[in-house]
C-alpha atoms as a PDB file:
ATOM      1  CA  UNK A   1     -13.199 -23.665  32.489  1.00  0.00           C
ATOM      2  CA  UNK A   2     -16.578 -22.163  31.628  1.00  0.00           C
ATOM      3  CA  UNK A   3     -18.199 -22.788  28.651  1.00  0.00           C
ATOM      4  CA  UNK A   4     -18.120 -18.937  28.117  1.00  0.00           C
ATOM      5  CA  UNK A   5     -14.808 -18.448  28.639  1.00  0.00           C
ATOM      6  CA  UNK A   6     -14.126 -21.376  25.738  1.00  0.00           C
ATOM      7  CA  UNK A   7     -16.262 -19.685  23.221  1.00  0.00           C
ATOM      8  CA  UNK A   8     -14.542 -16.253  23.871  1.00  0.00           C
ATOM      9  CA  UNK A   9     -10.974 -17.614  23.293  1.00  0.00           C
ATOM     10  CA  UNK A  10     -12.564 -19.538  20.632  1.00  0.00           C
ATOM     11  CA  UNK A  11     -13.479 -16.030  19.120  1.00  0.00           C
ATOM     12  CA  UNK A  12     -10.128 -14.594  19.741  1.00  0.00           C
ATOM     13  CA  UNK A  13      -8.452 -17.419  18.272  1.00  0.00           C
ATOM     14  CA  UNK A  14     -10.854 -17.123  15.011  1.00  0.00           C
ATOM     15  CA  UNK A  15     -10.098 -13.548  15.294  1.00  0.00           C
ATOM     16  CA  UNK A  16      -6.345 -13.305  15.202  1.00  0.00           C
ATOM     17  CA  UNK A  17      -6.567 -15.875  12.719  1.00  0.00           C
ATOM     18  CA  UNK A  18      -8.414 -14.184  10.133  1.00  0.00           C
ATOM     19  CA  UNK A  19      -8.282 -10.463  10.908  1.00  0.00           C
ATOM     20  CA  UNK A  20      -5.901  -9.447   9.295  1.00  0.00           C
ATOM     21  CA  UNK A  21      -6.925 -10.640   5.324  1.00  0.00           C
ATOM     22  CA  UNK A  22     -10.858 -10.775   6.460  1.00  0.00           C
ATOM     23  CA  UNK A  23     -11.720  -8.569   9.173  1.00  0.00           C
ATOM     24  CA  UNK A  24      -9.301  -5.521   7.804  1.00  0.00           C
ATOM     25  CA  UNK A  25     -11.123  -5.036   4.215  1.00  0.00           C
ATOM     26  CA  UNK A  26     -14.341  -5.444   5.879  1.00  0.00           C
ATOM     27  CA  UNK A  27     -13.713  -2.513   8.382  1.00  0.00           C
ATOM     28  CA  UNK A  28     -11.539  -0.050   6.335  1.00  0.00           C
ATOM     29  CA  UNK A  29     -14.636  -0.455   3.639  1.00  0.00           C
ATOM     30  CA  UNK A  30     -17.686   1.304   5.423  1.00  0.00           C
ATOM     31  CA  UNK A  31     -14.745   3.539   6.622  1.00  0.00           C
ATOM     32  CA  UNK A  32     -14.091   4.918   3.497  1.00  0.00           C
ATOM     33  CA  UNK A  33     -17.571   4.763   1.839  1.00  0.00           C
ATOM     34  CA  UNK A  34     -17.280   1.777   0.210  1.00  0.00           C
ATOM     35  CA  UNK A  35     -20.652   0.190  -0.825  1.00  0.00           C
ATOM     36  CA  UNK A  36     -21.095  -3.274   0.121  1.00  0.00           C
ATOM     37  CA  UNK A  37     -22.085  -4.925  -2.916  1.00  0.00           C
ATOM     38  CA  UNK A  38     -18.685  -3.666  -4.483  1.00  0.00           C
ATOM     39  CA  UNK A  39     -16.430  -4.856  -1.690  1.00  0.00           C
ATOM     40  CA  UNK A  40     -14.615  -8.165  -2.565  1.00  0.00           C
ATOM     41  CA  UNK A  41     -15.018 -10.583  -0.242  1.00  0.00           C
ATOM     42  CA  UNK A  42     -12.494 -13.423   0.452  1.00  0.00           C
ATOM     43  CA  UNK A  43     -13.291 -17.071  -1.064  1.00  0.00           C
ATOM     44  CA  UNK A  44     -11.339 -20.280  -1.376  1.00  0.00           C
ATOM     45  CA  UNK A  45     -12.331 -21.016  -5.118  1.00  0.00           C
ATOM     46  CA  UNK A  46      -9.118 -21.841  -6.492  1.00  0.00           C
ATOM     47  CA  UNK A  47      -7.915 -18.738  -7.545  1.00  0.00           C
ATOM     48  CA  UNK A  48      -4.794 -18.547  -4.785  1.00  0.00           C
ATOM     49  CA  UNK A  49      -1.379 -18.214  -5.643  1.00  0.00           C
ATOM     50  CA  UNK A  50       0.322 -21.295  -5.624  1.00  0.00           C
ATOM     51  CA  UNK A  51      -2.611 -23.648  -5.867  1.00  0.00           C
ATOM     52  CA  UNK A  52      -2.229 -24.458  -9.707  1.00  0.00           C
ATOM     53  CA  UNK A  53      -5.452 -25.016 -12.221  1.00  0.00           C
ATOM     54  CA  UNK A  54      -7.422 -28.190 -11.199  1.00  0.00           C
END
């Protein structure tokens, strides 16, 4: 297999993985006029259900 061919599935992979909480917000958001600054983006700080206070 090319090595083009593994970084597109690799991208498709990543994709399908994360679209739907990541990619979503950050499309729907220009869509609807949402500046950029304003638009919360998705971090791992703790803050998740579920994943108690450290």
């Amino acid at each position: 297999m090319r090595t083009g061919a593994k970084l597109a599935g690799f991208a498709l992979a990543l994709a399908a993985l994360f679209g739907g909480a990541y990619g979503v917000g950050h499309v729907v958001g220009p869509l609807r006029g949402e500046p950029a600054v304003e638009r919360p983006v998705p971090q791992h700080d703790g803050d998740m259900p579920g994943m108690g206070e450290r």
